[in-house]
Protein backbone atom coordinates (compact mmCIF):
# COMPACT_ATOMS: atom_id res chain seq x y z
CA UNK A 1 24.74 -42.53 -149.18
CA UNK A 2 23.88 -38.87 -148.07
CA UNK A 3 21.94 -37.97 -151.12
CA UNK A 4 19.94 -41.53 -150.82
CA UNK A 5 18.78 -40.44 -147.25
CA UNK A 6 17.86 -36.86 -148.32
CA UNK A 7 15.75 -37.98 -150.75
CA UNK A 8 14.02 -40.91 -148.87
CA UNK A 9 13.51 -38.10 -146.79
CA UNK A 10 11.85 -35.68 -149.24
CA UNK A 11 9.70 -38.71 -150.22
CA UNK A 12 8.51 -39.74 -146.96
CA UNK A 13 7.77 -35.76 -146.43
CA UNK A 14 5.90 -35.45 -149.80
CA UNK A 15 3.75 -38.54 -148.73
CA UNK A 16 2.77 -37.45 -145.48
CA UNK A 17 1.56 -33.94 -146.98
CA UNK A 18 -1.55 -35.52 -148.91
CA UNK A 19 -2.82 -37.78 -146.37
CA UNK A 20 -2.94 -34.92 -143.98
CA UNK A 21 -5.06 -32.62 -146.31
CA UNK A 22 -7.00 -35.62 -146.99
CA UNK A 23 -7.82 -36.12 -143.39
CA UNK A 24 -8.88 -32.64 -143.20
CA UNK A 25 -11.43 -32.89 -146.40
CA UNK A 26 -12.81 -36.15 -145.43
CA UNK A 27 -13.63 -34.82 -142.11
CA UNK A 28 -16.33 -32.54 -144.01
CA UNK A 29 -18.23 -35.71 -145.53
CA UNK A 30 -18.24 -38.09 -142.45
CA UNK A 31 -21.38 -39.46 -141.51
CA UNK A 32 -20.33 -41.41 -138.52
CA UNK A 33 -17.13 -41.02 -136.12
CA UNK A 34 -15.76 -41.69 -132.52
CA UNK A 35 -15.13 -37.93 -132.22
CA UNK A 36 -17.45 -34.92 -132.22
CA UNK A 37 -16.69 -31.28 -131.79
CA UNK A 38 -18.61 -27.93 -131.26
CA UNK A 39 -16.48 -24.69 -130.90
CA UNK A 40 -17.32 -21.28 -130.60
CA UNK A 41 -16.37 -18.55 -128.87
CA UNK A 42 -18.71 -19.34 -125.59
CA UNK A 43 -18.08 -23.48 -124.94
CA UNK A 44 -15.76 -25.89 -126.63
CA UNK A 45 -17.63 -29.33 -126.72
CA UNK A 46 -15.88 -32.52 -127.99
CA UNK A 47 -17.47 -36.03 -127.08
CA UNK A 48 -15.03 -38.79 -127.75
CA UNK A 49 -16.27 -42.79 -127.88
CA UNK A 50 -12.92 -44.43 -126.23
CA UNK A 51 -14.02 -48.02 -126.56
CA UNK A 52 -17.11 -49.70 -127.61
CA UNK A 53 -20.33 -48.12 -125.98
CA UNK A 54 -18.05 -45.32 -123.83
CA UNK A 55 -18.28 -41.90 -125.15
CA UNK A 56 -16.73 -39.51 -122.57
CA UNK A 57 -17.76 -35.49 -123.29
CA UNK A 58 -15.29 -32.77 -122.05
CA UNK A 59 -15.93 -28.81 -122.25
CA UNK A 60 -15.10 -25.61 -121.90
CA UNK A 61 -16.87 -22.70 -120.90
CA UNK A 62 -15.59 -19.45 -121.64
CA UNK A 63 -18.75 -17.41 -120.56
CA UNK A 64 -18.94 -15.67 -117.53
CA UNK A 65 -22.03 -17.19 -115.75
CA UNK A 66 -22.99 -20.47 -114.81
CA UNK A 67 -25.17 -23.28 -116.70
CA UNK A 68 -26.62 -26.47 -115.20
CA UNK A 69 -25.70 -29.43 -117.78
CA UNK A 70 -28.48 -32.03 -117.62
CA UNK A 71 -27.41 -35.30 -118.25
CA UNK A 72 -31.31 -36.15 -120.17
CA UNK A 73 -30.40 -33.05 -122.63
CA UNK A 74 -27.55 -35.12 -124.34
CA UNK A 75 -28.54 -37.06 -127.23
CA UNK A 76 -26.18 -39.12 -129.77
CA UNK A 77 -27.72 -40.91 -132.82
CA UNK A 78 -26.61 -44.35 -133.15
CA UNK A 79 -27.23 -46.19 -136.22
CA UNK A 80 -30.47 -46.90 -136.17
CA UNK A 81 -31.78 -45.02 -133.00
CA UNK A 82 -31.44 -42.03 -130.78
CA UNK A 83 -29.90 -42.50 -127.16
CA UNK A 84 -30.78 -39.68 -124.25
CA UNK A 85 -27.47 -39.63 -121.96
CA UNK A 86 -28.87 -40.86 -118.41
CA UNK A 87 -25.91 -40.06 -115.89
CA UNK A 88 -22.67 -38.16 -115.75
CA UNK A 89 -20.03 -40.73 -114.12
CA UNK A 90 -17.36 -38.86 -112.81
CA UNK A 91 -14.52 -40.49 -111.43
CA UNK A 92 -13.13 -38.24 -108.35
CA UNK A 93 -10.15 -41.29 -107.36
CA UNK A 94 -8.69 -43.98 -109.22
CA UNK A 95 -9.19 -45.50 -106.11
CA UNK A 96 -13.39 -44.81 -105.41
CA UNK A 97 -16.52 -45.71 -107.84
CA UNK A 98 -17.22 -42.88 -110.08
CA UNK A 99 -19.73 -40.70 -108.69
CA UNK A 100 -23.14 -40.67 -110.61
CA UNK A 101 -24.95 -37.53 -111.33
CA UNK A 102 -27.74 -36.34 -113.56
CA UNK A 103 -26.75 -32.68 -113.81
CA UNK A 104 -23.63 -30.58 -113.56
CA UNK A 105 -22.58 -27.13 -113.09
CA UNK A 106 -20.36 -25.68 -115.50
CA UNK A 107 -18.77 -22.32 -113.86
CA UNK A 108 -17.67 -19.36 -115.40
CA UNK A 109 -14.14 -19.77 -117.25
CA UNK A 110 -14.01 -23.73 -116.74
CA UNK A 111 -13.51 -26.97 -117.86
CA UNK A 112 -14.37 -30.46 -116.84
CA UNK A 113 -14.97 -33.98 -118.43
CA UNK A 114 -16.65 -37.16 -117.61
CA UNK A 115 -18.07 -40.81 -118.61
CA UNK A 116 -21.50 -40.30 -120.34
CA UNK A 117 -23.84 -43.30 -119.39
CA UNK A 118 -27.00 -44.31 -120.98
CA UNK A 119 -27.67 -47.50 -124.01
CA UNK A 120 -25.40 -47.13 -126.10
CA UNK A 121 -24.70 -50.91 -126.71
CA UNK A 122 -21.50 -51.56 -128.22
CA UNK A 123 -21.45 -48.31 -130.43
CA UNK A 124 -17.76 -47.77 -131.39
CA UNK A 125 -19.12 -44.98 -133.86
CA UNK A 126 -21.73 -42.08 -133.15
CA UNK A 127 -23.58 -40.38 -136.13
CA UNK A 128 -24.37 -37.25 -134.56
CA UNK A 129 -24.49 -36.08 -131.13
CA UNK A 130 -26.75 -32.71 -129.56
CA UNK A 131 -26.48 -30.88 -126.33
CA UNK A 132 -29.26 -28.69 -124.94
CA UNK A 133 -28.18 -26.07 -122.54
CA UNK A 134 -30.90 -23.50 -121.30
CA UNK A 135 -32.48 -21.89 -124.35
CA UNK A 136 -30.30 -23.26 -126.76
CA UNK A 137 -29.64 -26.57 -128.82
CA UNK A 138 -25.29 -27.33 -129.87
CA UNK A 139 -24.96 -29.40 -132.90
CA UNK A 140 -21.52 -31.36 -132.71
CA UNK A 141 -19.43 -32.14 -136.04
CA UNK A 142 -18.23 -35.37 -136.76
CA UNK A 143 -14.28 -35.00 -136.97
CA UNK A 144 -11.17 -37.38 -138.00
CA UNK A 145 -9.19 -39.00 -135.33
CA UNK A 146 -6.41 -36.35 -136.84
CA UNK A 147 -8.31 -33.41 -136.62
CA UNK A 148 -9.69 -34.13 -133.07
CA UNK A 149 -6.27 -34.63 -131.79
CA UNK A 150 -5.46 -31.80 -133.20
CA UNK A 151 -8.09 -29.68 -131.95
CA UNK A 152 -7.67 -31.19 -128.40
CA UNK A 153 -4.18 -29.75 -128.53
CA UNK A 154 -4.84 -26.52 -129.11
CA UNK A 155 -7.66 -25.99 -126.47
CA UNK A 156 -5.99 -27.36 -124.18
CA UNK A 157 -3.47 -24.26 -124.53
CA UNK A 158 -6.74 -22.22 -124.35
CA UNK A 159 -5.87 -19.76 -121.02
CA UNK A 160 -9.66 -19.75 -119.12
CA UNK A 161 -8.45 -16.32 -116.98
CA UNK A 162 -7.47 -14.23 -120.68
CA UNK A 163 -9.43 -11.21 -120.49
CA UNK A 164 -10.37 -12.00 -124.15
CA UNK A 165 -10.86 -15.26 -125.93
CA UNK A 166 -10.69 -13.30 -129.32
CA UNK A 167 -6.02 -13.33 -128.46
CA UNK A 168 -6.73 -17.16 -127.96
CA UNK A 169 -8.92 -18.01 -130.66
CA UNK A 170 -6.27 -16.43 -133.51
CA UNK A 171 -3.29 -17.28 -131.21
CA UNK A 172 -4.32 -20.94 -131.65
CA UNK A 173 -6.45 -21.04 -135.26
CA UNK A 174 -9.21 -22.12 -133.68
CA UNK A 175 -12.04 -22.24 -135.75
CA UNK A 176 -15.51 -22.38 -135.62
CA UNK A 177 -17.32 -25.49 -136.26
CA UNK A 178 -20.86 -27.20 -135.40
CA UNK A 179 -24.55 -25.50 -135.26
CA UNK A 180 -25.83 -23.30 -132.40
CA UNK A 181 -29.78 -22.59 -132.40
CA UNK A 182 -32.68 -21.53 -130.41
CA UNK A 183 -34.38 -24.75 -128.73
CA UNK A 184 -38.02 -24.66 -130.31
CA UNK A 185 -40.57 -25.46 -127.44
């Protein structure tokens, strides 16, 4: 009975081990998903479509000055269009309406996330999704559910007061991923 056990064991191990690499490769060919990612060693940006038409966008910024996020300088690509993000909605209370904003501050060494409103209709999928910030235009990455969880995880143990991201970054495999570029006028 023992050696029956160990060995549904080693096969239920041995078919796990694919599907998780496969995850990983198929991420690279996506063309649409419910989770997006930019990383770097400045801001962290994942945007995350939690039910149909709701895509909620969290950072991080690990600079050390401040940057107003305008809500008009988010764009996702649905199928057949592009969307401009109109509002923040940022729920302060369980208990109060969310509070609707155009533009944010993100502060040195923070993080923050929020409800992203504009027409999205009943998009359950995004195929891309691009933030400007000042002078400069993010490109996010489509991911897997898998590897978004997983990446969620590990910044989330990011530490916002290390002296240098670099530990952090090699500490936690972070890698790099999405397109940073100079916004053409």
């Amino acid at each position: 009975m023992r050696f029956h056990s160990s060995l549904l064991f080693a096969f239920l191990l041995c078919c796990q081990l694919p599907a998780s690499g496969f995850q990983a490769e198929e991420a690279e060919g996506l063309e649409k998903s419910a989770y997006f990612a930019y990383v770097d060693r400045d801001y962290i940006f994942t945007i995350e479509v939690v039910s149909p038409g709701t895509p909620l966008l969290n950072f991080v910024s690990m600079t050390d000055r401040e940057n107003n996020l305008q809500a008009k300088n988010i764009t996702v690509s649905l199928e057949n269009r592009q969307a401009a993000v109109k509002l923040f909605s940022i729920e302060a209370d369980r208990y109060q309406q969310p509070l609707m904003v155009s533009s944010l501050s993100m502060h040195p060494r923070s993080s923050f996330g929020f409800r992203l409103e504009g027409s999205f209709g009943k998009a359950e999928e995004l195929y891309g999704a691009e933030i400007k910030l000042g002078e400069e235009k993010f490109k996010l990455v489509p991911l897997s559910k898998f590897d978004f969880e997983t990446l969620v995880l590990k910044v989330n143990r990011l530490n916002l007061r290390s002296p240098d991201f670099r530990d952090d970054f090699r500490v936690l495999d972070l890698k790099l991923m999405g397109k940073r570029s100079a916004q053409s006028r």
